[in-house]
Structure formats: C-alpha cells, structure tokens
Protein backbone atom coordinates (compact mmCIF):
# COMPACT_ATOMS: atom_id res chain seq x y z
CA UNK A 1 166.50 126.40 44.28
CA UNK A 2 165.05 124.92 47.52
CA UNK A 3 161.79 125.72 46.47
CA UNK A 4 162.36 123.13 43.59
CA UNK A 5 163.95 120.75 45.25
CA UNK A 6 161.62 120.08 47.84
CA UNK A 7 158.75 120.20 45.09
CA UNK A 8 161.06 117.18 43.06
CA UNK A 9 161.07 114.90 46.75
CA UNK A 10 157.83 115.61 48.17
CA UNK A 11 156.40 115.03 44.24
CA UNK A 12 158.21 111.48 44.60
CA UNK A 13 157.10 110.69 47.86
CA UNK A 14 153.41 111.67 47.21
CA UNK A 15 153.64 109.82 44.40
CA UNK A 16 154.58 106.62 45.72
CA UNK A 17 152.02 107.72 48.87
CA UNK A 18 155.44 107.44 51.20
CA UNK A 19 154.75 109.05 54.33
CA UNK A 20 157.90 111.50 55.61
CA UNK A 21 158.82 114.13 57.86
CA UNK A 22 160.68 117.15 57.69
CA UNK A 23 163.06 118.08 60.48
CA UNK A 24 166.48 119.76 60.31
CA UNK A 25 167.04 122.95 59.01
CA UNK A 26 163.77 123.28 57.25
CA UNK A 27 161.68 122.33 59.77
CA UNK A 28 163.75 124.76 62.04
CA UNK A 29 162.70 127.69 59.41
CA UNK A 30 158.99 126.35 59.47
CA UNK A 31 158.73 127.58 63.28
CA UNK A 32 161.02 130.75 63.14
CA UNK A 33 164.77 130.01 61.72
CA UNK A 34 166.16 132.76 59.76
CA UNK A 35 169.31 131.35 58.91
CA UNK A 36 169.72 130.01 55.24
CA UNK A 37 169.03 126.84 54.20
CA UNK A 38 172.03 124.23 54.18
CA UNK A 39 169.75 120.95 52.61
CA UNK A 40 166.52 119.52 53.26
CA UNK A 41 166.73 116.62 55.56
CA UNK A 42 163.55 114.01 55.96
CA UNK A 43 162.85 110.55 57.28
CA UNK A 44 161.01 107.61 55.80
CA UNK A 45 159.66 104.51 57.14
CA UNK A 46 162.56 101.77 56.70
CA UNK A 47 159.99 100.19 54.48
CA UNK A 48 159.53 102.35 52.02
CA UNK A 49 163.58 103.51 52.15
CA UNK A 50 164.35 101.71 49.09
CA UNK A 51 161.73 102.59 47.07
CA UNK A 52 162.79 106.30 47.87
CA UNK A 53 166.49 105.46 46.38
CA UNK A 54 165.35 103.82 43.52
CA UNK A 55 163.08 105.93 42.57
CA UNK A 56 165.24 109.06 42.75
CA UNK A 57 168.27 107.37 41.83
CA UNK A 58 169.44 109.56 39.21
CA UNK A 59 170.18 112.18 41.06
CA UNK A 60 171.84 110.00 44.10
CA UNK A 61 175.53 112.23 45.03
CA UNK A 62 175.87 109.96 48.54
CA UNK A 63 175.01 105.63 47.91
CA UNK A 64 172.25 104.68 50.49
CA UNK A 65 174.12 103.25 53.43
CA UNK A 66 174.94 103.02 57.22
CA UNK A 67 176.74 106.16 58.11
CA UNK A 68 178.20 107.77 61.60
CA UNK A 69 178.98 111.60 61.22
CA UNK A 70 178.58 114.70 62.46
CA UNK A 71 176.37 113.64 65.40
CA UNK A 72 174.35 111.32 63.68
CA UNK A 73 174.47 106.93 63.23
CA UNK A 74 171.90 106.38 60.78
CA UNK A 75 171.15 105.00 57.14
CA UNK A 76 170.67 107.94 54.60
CA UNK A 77 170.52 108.12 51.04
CA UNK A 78 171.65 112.16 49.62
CA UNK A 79 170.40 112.99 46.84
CA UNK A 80 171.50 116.14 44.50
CA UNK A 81 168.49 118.47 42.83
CA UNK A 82 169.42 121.27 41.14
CA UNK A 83 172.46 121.64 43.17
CA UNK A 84 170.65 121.53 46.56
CA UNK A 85 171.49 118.33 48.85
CA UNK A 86 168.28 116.48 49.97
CA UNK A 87 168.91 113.92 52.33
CA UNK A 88 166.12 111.07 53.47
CA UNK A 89 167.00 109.33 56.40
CA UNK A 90 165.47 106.04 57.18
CA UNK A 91 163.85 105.87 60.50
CA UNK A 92 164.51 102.90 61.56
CA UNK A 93 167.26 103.00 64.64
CA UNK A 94 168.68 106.42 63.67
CA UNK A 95 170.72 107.63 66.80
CA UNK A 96 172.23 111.19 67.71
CA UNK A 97 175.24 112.31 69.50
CA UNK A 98 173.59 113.87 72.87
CA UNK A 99 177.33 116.24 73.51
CA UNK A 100 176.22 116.90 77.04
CA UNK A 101 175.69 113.13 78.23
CA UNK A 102 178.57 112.33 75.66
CA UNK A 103 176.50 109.22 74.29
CA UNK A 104 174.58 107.97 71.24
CA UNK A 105 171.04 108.07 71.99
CA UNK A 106 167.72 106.82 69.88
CA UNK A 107 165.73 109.25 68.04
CA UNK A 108 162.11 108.16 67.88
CA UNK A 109 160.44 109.35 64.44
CA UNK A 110 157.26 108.86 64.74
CA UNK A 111 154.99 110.12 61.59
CA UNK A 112 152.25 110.09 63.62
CA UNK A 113 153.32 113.25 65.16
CA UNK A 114 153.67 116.18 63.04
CA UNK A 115 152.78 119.70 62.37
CA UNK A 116 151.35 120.82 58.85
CA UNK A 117 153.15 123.88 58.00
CA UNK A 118 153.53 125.89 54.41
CA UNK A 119 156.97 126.25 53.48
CA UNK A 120 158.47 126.81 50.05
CA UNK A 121 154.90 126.52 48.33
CA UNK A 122 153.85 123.39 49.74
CA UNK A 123 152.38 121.98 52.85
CA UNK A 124 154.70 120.01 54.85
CA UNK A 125 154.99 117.57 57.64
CA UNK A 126 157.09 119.07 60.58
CA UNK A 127 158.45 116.75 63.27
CA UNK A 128 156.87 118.61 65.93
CA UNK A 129 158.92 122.07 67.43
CA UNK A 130 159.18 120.08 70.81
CA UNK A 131 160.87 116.78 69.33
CA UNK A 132 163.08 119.40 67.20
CA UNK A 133 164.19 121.43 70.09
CA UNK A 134 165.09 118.12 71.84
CA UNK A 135 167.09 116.90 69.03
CA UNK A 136 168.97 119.73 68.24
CA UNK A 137 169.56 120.43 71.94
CA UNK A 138 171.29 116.75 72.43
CA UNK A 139 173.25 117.81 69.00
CA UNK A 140 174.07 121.36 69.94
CA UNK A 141 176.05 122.12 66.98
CA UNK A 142 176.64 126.01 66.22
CA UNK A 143 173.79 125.58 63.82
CA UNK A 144 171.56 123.31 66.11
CA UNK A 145 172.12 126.77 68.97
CA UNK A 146 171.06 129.49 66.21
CA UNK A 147 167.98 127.31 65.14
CA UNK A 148 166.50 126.84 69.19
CA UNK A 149 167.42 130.33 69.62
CA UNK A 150 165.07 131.69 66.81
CA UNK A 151 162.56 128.89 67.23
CA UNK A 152 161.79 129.96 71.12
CA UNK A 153 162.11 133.51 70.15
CA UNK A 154 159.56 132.96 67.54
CA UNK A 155 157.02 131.33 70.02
C-alpha cells in the first residue's frame, strides 16, 4: 500500500511541478532501513504548501496547521491514501527536539540538496544520508536509533 501511496503524492506534486523531499522513515529505507514503514513524511516549499492541501484535500485525516509533537514544531498537513498516512511538512521554520541539548533547534531543508534514489517504483528525492543522520540523531527516538543503526551499517 506504500507503493501506491507514494505514487498518489509524488503524481500530485509532479503535477503541479512542486519540488519535495523525502526524509523520515522512507528516506531511512532508501539508504539501508529494514524496519517497516510507519508513513511517508516530505517537505514542500512554504509556497507551494497550500496548493499541496488543496489539491489533495480529499483525502486530508489531520487539517493543515501549526503543530508541536513528538519532537517536532512545524506546519504539516496528513493526508490518508489507501490507509497509509502521508504527511508533507512545510519547510519553512520547521524545528526538532535535539534530546541531548534538551532544545528546539532549526532544521534547514534545503531542496537543493538531495539524493535520487529508487524506492517503491519511483525515483525519489532523499534529503541527503548526512542531514538524515543529523536529524534523527538530535531526535533519537527508538525508531530514529534503529534507522542510523542500519543506515551506517549499510554504508
């Protein structure tokens, strides 16, 4: 079912001609994750955020808006495909949790820095394995551990 619902988003996005990139869990399996796959998680320029709502707004399970949880302060809109959660962040000002300096800290998304890898049947923008390692490191949730494990042991 992941298969399809990345094929629904990234068919929206290419659509439009929205540029995005993957991180999370997906990205994690793109450079060596075995665990399964929770959601798929992406940003999108904050100018384009919108547009990405609307457009998929039938199938919205979580309103676009300002949330702080589980480690992350951001704006995200979650959509529901086919029973799989895909959530788009907007990238302007998201912040994580960093546990070990016990403060929120700026994530930069930039979409000029990516990795093209094939995943699911299509090619997909990966924020890079060394701004994924750092992110997930500042998170270190259980999950966030398991995916830098497999990702350096995959390297």
């Amino acid at each position: 079912m992941h298969q399809v619902a990345a094929q629904w988003i990234v068919g929206l996005l290419r659509d439009r001609n929205i540029p995005f990139l993957i991180c999370g869990g997906l990205a994690a399996k793109g450079y060596g994750s075995e665990r399964d796959l929770y959601d798929i998680d992406l940003f999108v320029p904050g100018e384009y955020f919108s547009t990405v709502v609307q457009a998929g707004q039938e199938f919205v399970s979580k309103a676009a808006a300002h949330r702080q949880e589980e480690g992350w302060d951001l704006i995200y809109v979650q959509f529901k495909y086919e029973g799989v959660k895909v959530e788009v962040g907007n990238a302007d000002g998201p912040k994580i949790f960093d546990t070990g300096n016990e403060k929120w800290v700026p994530i930069n998304i930039d979409f000029s820095r990516y990795e093209t890898v094939h995943l699911l049947g299509l090619e997909l923008p990966l924020m890079l394995r060394d701004d994924l390692i750092r992110y997930k490191s500042a998170l270190s949730r259980p999950v966030d551990i398991e995916d830098i494990r497999d990702i350096c042991e995959s390297a």
